[in-house]
C-alpha atoms as a PDB file:
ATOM      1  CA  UNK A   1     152.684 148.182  56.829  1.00  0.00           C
ATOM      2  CA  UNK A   2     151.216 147.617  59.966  1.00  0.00           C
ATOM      3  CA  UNK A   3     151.279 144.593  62.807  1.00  0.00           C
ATOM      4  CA  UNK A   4     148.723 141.652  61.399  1.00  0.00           C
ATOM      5  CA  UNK A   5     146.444 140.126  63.899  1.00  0.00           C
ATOM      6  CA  UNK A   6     147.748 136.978  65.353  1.00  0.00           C
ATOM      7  CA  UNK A   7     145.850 133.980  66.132  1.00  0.00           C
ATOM      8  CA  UNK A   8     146.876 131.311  68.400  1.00  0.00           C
ATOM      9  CA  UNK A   9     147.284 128.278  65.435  1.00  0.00           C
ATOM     10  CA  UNK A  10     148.758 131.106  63.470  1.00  0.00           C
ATOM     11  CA  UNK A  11     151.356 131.440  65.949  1.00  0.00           C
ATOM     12  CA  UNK A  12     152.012 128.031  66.814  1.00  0.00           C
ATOM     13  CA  UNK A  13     152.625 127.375  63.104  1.00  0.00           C
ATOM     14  CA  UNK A  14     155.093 129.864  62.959  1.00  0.00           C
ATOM     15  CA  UNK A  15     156.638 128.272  66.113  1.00  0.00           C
ATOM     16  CA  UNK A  16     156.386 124.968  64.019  1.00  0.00           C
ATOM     17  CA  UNK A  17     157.520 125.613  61.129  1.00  0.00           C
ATOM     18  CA  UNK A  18     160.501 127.685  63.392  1.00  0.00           C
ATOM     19  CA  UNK A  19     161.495 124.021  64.779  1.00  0.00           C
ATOM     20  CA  UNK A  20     161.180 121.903  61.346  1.00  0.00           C
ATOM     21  CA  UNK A  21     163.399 124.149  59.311  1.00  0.00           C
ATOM     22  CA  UNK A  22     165.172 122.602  56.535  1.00  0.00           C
ATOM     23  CA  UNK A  23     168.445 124.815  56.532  1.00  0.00           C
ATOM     24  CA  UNK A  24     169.907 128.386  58.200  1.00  0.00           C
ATOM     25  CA  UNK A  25     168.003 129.685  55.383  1.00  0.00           C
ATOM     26  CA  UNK A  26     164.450 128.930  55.497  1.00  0.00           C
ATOM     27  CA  UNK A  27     165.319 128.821  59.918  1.00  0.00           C
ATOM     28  CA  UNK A  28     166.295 132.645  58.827  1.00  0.00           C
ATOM     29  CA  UNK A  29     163.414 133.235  56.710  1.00  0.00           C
ATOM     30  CA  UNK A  30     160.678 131.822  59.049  1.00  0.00           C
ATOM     31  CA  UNK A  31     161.663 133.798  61.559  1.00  0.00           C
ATOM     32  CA  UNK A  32     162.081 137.122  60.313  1.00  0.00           C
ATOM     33  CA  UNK A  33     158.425 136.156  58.791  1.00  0.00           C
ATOM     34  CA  UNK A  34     156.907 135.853  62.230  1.00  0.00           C
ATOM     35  CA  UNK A  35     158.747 138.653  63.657  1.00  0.00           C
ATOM     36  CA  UNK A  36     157.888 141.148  60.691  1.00  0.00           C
ATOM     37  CA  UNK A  37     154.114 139.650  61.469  1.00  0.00           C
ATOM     38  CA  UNK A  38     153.463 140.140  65.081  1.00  0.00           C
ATOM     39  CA  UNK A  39     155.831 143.155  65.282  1.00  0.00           C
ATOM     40  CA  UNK A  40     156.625 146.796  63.795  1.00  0.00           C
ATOM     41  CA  UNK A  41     159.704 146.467  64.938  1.00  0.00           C
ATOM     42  CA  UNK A  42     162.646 143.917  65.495  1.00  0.00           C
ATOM     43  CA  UNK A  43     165.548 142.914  65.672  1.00  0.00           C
ATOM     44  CA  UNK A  44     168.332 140.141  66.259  1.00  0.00           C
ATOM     45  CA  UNK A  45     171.793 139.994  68.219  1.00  0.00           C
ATOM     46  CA  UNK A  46     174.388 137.137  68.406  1.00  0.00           C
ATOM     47  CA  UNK A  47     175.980 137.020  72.245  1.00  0.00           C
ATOM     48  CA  UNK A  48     179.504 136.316  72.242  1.00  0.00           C
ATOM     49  CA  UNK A  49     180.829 136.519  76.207  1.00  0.00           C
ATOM     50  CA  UNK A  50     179.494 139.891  77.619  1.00  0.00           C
ATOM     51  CA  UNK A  51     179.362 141.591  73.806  1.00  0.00           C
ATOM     52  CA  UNK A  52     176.486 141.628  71.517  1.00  0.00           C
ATOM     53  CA  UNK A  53     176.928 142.328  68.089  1.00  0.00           C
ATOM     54  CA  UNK A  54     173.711 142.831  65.813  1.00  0.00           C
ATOM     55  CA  UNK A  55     172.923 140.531  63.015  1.00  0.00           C
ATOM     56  CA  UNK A  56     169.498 142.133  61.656  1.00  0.00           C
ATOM     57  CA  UNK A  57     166.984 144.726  62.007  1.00  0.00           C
ATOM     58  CA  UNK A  58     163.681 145.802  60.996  1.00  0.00           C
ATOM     59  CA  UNK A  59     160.977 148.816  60.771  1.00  0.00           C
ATOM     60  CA  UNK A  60     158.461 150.296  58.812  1.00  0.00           C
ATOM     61  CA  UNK A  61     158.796 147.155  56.961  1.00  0.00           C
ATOM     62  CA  UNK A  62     162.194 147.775  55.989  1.00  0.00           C
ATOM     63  CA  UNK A  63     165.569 146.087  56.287  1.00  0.00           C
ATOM     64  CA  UNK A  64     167.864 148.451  58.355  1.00  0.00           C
ATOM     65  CA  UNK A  65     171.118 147.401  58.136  1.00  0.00           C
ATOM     66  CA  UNK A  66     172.460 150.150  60.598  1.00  0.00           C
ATOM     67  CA  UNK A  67     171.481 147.662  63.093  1.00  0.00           C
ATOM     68  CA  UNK A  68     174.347 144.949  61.735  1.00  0.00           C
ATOM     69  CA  UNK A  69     176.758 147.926  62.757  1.00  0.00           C
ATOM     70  CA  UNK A  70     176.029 147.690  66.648  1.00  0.00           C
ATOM     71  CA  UNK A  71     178.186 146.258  69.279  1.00  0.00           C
ATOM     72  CA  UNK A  72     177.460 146.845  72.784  1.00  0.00           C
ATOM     73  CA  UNK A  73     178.547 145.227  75.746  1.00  0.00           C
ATOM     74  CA  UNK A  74     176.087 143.506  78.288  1.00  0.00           C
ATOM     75  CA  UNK A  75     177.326 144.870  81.487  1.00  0.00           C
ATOM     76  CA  UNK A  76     175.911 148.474  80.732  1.00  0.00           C
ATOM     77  CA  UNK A  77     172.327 148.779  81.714  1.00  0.00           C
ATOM     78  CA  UNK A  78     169.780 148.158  79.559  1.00  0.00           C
ATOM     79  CA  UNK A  79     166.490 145.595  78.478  1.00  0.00           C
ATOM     80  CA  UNK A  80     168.753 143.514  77.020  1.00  0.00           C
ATOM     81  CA  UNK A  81     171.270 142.724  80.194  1.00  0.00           C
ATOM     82  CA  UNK A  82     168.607 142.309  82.154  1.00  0.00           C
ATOM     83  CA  UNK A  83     166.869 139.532  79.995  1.00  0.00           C
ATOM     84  CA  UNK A  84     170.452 138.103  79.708  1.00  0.00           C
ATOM     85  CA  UNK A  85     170.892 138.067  83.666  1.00  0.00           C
ATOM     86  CA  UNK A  86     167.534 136.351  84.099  1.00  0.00           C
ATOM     87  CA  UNK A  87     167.791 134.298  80.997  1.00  0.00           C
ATOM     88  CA  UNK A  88     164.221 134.959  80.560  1.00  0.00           C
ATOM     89  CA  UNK A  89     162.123 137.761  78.489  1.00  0.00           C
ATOM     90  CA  UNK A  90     162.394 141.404  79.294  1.00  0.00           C
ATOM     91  CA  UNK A  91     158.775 142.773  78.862  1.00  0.00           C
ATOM     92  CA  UNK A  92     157.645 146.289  79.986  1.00  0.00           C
ATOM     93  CA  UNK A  93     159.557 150.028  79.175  1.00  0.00           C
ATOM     94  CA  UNK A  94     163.059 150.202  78.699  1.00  0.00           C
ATOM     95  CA  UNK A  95     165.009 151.425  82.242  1.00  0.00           C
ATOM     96  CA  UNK A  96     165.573 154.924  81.842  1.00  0.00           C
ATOM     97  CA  UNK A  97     169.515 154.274  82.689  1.00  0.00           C
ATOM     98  CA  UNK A  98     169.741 152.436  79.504  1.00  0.00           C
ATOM     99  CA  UNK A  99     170.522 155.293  76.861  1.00  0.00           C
ATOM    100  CA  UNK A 100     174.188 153.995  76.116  1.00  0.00           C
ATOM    101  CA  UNK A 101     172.619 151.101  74.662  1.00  0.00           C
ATOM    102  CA  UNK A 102     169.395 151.748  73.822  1.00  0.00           C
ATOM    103  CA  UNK A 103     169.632 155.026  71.949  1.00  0.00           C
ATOM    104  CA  UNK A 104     171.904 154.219  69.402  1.00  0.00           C
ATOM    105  CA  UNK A 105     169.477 150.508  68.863  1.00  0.00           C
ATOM    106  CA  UNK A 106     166.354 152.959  68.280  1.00  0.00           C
ATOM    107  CA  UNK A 107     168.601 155.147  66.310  1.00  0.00           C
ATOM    108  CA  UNK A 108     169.495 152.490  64.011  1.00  0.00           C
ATOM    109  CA  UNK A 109     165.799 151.330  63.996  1.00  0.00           C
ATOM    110  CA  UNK A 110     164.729 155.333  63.100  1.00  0.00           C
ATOM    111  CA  UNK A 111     162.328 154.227  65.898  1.00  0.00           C
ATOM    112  CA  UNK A 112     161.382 156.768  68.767  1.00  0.00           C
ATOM    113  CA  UNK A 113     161.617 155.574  72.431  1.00  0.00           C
ATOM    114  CA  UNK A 114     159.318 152.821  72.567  1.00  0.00           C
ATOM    115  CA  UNK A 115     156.860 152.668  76.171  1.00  0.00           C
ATOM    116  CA  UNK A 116     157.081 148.560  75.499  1.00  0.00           C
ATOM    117  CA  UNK A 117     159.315 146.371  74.399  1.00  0.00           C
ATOM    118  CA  UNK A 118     160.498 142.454  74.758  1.00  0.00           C
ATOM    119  CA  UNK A 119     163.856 141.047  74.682  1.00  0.00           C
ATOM    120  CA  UNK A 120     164.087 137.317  74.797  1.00  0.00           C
ATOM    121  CA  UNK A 121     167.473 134.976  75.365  1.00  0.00           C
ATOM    122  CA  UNK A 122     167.999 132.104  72.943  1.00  0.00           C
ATOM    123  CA  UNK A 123     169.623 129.754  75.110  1.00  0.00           C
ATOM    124  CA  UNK A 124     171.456 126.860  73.455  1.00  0.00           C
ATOM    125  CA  UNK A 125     173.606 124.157  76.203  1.00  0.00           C
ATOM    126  CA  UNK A 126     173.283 126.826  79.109  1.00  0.00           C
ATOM    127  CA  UNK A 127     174.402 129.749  77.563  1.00  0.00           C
ATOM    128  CA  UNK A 128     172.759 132.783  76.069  1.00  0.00           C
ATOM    129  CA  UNK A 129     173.500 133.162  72.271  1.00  0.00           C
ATOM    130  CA  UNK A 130     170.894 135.109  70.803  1.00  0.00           C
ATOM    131  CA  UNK A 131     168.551 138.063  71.916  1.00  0.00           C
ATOM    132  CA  UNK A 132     164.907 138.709  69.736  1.00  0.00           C
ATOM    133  CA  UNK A 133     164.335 142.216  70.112  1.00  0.00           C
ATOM    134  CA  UNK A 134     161.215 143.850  69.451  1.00  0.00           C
ATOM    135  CA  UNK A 135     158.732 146.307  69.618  1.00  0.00           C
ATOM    136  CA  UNK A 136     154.470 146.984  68.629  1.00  0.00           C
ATOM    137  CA  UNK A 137     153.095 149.944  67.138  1.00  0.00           C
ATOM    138  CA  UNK A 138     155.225 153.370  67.693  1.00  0.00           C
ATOM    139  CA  UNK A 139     153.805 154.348  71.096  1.00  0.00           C
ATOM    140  CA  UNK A 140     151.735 150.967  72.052  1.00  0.00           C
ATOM    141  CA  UNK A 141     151.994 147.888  73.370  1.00  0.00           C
ATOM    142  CA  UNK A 142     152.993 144.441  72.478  1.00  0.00           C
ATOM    143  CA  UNK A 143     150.317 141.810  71.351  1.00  0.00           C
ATOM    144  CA  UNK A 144     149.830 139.690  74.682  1.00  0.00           C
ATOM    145  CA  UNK A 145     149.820 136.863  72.148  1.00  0.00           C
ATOM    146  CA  UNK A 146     153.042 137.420  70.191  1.00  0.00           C
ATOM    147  CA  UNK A 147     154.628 138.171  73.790  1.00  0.00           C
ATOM    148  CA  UNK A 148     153.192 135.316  75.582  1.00  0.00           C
ATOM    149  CA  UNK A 149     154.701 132.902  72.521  1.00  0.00           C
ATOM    150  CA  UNK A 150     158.466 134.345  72.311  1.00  0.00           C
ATOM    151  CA  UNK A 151     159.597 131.404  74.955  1.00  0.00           C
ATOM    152  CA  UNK A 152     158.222 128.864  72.665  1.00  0.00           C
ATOM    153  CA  UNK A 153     159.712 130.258  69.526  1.00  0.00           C
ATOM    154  CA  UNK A 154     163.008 130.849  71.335  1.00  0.00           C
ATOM    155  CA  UNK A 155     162.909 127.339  72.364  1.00  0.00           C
ATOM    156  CA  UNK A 156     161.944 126.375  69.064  1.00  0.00           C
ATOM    157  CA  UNK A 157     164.900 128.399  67.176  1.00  0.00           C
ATOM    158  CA  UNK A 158     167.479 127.302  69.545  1.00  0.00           C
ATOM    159  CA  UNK A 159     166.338 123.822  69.278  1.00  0.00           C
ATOM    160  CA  UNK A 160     166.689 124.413  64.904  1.00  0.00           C
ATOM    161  CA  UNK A 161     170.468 125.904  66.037  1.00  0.00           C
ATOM    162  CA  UNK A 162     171.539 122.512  67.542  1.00  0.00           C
ATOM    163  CA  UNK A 163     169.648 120.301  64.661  1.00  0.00           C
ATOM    164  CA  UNK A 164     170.983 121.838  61.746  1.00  0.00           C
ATOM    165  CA  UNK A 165     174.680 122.207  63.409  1.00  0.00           C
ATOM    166  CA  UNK A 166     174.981 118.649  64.269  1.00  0.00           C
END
């Protein structure tokens, strides 16, 4: 299965429907929708101090639990310390001193070495909790679209977090 075109009021439904969620469940289930949509590849960590453990992965259209089996910590290079640092997407290729973390994450993806991908911080009162991971094609780039709406759907799932936890 391939990456489906994205429209802008497709995306900013997904992004609505993100914010309204009823439960964990359907806030689960929407996004892993629009990240199965707009990317071949994906995945989702929970931050806990300077560790991030994953929670859910995706390729080829396929679940890959591997991913749920990954615990890395955030002070060794890689795309994702840097969009923890700036608490603000990572977009462009992953740095080259990044193996420790990024190798075993492709690995458990049965991706190759992607030439793109974006990691984007969930931030919920100040402090990074989540990272989206994700990749386009194998060997492409990212839809400028999907990209350009990751703030707004981070905003939107962090913003679902709080609601449905209070």
């Amino acid at each position: 299965p391939g990456v489906s075109p994205i429209s802008d009021a497709g995306a900013q439904l997904a992004v609505e429907q993100i914010r309204l969620a009823a439960d964990q469940q359907d806030l689960s289930d929407n996004l892993f929708t629009l990240m199965r949509a707009y990317f071949a590849v994906g995945a989702l960590f929970a931050v806990r101090g300077v560790m991030a453990q994953g929670l859910f992965g995706f390729s080829n259209g396929r679940v890959r639990p591997e991913v749920e089996k990954l615990r890395f910590s955030l002070s060794l290079p890689s795309c994702f310390r840097i969009a923890r640092s700036r608490r603000g997407t990572f977009r462009g290729s992953p740095p080259p001193d990044g193996g420790a973390v990024q190798v075993p994450l492709w690995t458990a993806l049965h991706s190759r070495p992607p030439s793109d991908v974006l990691v984007s911080p969930i931030i919920i009162d100040g402090a990074v909790t989540l990272l989206l991971y994700a990749q386009g094609e194998p060997g492409g780039r990212i839809n400028d679209l999907a990209a350009s709406k990751m703030r707004q759907v981070c905003d939107a799932l962090g913003h679902s977090l709080v609601r449905l936890a209070g």
